[in-house]
Protein backbone atom coordinates (compact mmCIF):
# COMPACT_ATOMS: atom_id res chain seq x y z
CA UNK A 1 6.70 -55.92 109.42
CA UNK A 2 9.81 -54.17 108.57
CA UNK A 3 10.44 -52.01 111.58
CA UNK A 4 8.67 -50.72 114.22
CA UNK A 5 9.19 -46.82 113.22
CA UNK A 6 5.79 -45.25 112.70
CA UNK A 7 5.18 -44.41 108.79
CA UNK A 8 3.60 -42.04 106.56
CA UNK A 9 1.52 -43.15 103.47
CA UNK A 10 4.42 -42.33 100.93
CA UNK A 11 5.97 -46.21 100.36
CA UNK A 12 8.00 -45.87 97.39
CA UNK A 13 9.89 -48.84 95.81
CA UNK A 14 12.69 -47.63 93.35
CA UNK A 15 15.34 -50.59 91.26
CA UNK A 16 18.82 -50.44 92.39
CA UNK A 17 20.90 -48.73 89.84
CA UNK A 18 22.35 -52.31 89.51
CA UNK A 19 18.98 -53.16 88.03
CA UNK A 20 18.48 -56.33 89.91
CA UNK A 21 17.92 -55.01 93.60
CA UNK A 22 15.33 -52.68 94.80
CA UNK A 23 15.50 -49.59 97.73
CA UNK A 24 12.11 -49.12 99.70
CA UNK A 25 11.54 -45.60 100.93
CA UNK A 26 9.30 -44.12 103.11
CA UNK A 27 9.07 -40.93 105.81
CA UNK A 28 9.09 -41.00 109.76
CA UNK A 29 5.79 -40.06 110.84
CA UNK A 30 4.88 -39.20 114.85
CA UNK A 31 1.20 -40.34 115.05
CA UNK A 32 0.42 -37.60 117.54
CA UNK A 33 1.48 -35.02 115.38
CA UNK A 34 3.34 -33.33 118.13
CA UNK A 35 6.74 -34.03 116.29
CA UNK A 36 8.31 -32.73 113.60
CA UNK A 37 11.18 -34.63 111.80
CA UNK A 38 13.25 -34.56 108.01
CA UNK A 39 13.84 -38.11 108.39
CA UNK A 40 13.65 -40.97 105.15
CA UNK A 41 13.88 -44.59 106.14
CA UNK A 42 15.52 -46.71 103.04
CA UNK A 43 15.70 -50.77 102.96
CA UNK A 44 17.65 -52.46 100.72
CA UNK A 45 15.59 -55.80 99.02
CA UNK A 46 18.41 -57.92 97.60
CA UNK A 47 18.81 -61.98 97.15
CA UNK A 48 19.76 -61.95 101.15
CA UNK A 49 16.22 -60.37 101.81
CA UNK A 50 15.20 -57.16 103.19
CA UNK A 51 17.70 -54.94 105.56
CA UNK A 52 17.75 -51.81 106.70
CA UNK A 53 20.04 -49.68 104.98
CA UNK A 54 20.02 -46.20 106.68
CA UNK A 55 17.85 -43.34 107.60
CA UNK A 56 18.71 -39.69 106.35
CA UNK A 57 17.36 -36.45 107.34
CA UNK A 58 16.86 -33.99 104.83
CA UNK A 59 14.18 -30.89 103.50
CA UNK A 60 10.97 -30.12 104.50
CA UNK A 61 9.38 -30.89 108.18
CA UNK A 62 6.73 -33.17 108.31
CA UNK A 63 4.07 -33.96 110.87
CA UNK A 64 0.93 -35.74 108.69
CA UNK A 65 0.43 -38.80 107.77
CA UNK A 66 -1.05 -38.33 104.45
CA UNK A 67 1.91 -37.63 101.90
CA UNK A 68 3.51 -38.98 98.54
CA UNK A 69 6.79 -39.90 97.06
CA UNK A 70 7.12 -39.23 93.27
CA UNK A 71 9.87 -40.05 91.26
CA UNK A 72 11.26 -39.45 88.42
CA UNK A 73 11.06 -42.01 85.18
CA UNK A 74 14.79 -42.03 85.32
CA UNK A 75 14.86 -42.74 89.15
CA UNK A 76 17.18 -39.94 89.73
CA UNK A 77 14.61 -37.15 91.54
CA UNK A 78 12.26 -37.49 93.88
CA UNK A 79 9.62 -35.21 95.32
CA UNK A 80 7.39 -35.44 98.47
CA UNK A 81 4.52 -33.58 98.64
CA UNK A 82 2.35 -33.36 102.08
CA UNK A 83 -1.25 -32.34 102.97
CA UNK A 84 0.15 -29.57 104.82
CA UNK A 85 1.41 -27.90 101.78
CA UNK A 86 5.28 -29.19 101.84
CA UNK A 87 6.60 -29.65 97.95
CA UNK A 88 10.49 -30.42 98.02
CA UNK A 89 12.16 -31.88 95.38
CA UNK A 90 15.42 -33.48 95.59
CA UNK A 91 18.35 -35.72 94.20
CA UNK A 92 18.17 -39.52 94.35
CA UNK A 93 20.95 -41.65 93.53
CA UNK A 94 19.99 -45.18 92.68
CA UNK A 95 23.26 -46.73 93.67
CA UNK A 96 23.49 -45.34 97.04
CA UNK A 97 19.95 -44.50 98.40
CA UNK A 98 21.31 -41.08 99.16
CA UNK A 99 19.67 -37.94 98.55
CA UNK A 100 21.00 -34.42 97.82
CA UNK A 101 20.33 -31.18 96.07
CA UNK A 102 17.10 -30.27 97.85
CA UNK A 103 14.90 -27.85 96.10
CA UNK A 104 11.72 -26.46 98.75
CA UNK A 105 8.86 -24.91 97.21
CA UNK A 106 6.81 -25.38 100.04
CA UNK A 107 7.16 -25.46 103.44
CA UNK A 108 4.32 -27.28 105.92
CA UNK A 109 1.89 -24.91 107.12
CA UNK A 110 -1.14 -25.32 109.71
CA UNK A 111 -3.29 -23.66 107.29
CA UNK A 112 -4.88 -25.87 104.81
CA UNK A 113 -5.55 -23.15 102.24
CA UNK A 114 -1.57 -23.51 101.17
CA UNK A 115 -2.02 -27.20 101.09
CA UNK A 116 -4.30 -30.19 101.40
CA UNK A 117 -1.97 -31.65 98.30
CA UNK A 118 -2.48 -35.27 98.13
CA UNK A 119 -0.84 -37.17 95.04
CA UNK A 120 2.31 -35.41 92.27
CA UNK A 121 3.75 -37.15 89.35
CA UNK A 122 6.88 -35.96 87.16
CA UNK A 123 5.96 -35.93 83.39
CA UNK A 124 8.20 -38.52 81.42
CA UNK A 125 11.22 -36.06 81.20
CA UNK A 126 10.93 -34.95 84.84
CA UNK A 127 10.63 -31.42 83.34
CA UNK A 128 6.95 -30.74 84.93
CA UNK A 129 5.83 -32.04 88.44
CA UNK A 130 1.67 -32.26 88.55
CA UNK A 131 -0.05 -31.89 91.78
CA UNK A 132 -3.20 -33.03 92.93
CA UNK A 133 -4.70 -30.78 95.49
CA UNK A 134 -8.06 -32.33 97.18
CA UNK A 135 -10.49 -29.62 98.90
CA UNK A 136 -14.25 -29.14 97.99
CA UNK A 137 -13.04 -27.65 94.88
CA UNK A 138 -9.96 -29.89 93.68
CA UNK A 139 -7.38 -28.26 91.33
CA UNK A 140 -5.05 -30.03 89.29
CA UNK A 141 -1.56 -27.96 89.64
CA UNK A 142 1.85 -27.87 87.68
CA UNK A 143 5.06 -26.71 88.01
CA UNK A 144 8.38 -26.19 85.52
CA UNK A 145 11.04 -27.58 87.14
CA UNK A 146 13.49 -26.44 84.71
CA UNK A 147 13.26 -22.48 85.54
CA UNK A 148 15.31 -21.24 87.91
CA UNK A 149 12.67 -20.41 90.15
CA UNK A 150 9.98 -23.28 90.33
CA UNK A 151 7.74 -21.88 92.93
CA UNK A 152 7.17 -18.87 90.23
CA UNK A 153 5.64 -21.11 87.52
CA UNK A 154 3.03 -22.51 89.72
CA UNK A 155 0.21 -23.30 86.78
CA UNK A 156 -3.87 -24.57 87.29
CA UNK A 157 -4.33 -26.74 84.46
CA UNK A 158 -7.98 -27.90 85.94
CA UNK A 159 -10.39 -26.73 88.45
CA UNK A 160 -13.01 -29.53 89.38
CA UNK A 161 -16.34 -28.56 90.17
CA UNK A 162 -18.39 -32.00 90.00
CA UNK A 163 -17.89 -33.66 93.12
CA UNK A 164 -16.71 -32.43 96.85
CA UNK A 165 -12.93 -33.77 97.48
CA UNK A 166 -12.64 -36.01 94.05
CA UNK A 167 -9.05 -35.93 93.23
CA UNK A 168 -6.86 -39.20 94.05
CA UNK A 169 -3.66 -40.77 92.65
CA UNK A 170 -1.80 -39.24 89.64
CA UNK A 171 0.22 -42.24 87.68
CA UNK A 172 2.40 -42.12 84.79
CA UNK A 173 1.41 -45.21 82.56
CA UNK A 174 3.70 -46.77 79.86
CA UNK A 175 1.96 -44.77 77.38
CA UNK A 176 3.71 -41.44 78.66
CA UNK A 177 0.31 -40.11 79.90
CA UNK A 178 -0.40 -39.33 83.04
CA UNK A 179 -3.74 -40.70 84.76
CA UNK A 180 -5.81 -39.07 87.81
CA UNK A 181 -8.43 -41.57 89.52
CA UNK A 182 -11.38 -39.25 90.38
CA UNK A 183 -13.73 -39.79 93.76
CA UNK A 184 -17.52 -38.95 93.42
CA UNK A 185 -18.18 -37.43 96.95
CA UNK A 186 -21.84 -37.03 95.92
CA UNK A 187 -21.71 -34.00 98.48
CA UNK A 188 -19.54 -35.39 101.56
CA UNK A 189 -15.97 -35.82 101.96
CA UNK A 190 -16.20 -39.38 103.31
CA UNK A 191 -17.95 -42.04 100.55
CA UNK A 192 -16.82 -45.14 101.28
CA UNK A 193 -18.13 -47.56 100.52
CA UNK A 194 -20.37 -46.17 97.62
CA UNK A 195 -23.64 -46.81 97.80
CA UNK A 196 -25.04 -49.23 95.45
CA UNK A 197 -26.25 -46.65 92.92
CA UNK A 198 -23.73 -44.29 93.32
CA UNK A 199 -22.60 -44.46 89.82
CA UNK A 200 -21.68 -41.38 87.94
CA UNK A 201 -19.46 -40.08 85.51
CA UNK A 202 -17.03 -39.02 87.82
CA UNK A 203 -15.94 -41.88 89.27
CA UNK A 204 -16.73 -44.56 86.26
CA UNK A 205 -13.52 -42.53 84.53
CA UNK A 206 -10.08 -41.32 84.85
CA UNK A 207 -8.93 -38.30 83.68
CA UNK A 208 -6.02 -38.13 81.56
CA UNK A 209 -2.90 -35.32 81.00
CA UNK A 210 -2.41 -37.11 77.37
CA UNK A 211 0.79 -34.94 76.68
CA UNK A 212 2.25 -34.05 80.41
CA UNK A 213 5.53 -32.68 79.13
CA UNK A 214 4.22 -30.09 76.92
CA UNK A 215 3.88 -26.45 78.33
CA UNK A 216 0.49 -24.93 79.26
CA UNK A 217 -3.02 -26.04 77.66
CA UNK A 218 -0.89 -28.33 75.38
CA UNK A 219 -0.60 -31.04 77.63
CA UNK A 220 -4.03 -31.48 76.49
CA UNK A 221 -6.05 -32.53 80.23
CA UNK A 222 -8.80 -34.52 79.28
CA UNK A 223 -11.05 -34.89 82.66
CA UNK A 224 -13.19 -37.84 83.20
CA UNK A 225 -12.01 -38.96 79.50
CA UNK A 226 -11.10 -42.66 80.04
CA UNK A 227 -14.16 -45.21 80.51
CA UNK A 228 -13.35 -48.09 83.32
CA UNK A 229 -16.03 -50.03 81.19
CA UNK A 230 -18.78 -50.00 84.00
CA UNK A 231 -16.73 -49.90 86.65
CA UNK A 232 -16.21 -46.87 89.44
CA UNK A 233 -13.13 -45.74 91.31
CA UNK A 234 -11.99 -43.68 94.71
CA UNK A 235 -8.98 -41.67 94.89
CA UNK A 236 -6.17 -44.72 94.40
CA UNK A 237 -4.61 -46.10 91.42
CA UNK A 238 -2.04 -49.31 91.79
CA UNK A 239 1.44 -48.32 93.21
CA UNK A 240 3.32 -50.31 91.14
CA UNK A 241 7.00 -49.60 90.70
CA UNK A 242 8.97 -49.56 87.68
CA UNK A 243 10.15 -52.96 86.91
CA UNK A 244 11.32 -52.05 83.19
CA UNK A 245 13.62 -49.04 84.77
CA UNK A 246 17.75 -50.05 83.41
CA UNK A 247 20.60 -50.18 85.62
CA UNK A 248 22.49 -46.95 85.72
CA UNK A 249 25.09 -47.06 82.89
CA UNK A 250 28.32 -48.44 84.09
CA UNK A 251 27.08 -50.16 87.01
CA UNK A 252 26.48 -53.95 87.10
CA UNK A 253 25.65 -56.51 89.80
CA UNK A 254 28.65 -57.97 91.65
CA UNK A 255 27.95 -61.48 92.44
């Protein structure tokens, strides 16, 4: 147990930009969901153990507990995406835990039409920021983050029709291509656990955004296009970090 501050489901572990220590990030979250609040707790994992660091306030108002922290494959953006609808990107600087520069697409809304997002991923160059937005009809959404005007280039690359609430976690793998576990609702929003013959080709595959930083169709969205070899998934896929990430460039560890 770190602290006793109530969290939401966005941990998010990002290397130092000394390359040997790690922060750990996560939002404030008021389980009543009477109280709004901007505020990111960061620890600090280093030889000495884990300390708290600081808390910052910053963007969007939250008040769910079902949310995500992306980042980019450089470590230097972030994004946190809600299932009220919030989308705000922002500046992350690996050497200080501080972040900057926010960018709000979204604001949280009470109506679920504008949200219900779940799970976002930057392509490899940070360029593109996918969005998975669960509902009975999921949709797979993009946007450029390189125009001027991000909100504007809001893109559906898929629209799934197979299965009541199946889209989960969207990961980018070492291969550069981003992979979306899909949930077979078979008809109801809650599934867990599956029945015993609950297999189906929804949930016995991933779906794959093989080229995620080219524009439009080209990213080439394969759904339900990788075989788990038998096996069947929910909505998760492992949280890993980034161990390979370098240390920023000019920064080293001082012992």
């Amino acid at each position: 147990m770190l602290d006793s501050v109530p969290a939401v489901d966005c941990l998010k572990a990002i290397k130092h930009g000394n390359g040997r220590d790690w922060w750990l990030l996560f939002r404030k979250w008021d389980p009543t969901g009477l109280t709004a609040n901007k505020r990111y707790y960061k620890y600090l994992i280093d030889p000495t153990g884990v300390s708290f660091n600081n808390s910052e306030a910053i963007g969007s108002t939250n008040t769910t507990g079902l949310a995500q922290i992306a980042i980019t494959a450089d470590g230097s953006k972030l994004a946190f995406i809600n299932r009220k609808g919030v989308i705000n990107i922002m500046d992350f600087d690996r050497c200080t835990g501080d972040l900057s520069q926010v960018n709000i697409l979204q604001e949280e809304s009470n109506n679920l039409a504008l949200g219900r997002y779940t799970f976002a991923e930057f392509s490899p160059s940070g360029q593109f920021l996918y969005i998975a937005r669960n509902d009975t009809v999921s949709i797979l959404l993009r946007y450029d983050l390189s125009q001027p005007n991000p909100t504007l280039t809001r893109d559906t690359i898929y629209t799934f029709t197979n299965s009541y609430y199946t889209v989960g976690t969207l990961r980018l793998a070492p291969d550069n291509k981003i992979y979306l576990s899909n949930a077979w609702a078979y008809g109801y929003q809650w599934n867990y656990p599956y029945q015993d013959s609950a297999y189906n080709f929804v949930n016995m595959n991933l779906s794959v955004i093989n080229d995620p930083d080219q524009p439009g169709s080209a990213c080439n969205f394969q759904p339900y296009s990788f075989f788990l070899g038998g096996k069947r998934t929910y909505w998760g896929l492992p949280n890993n970090p980034d161990y390979d990430l370098p240390s920023v460039a000019g920064v080293r560890v001082i012992l």
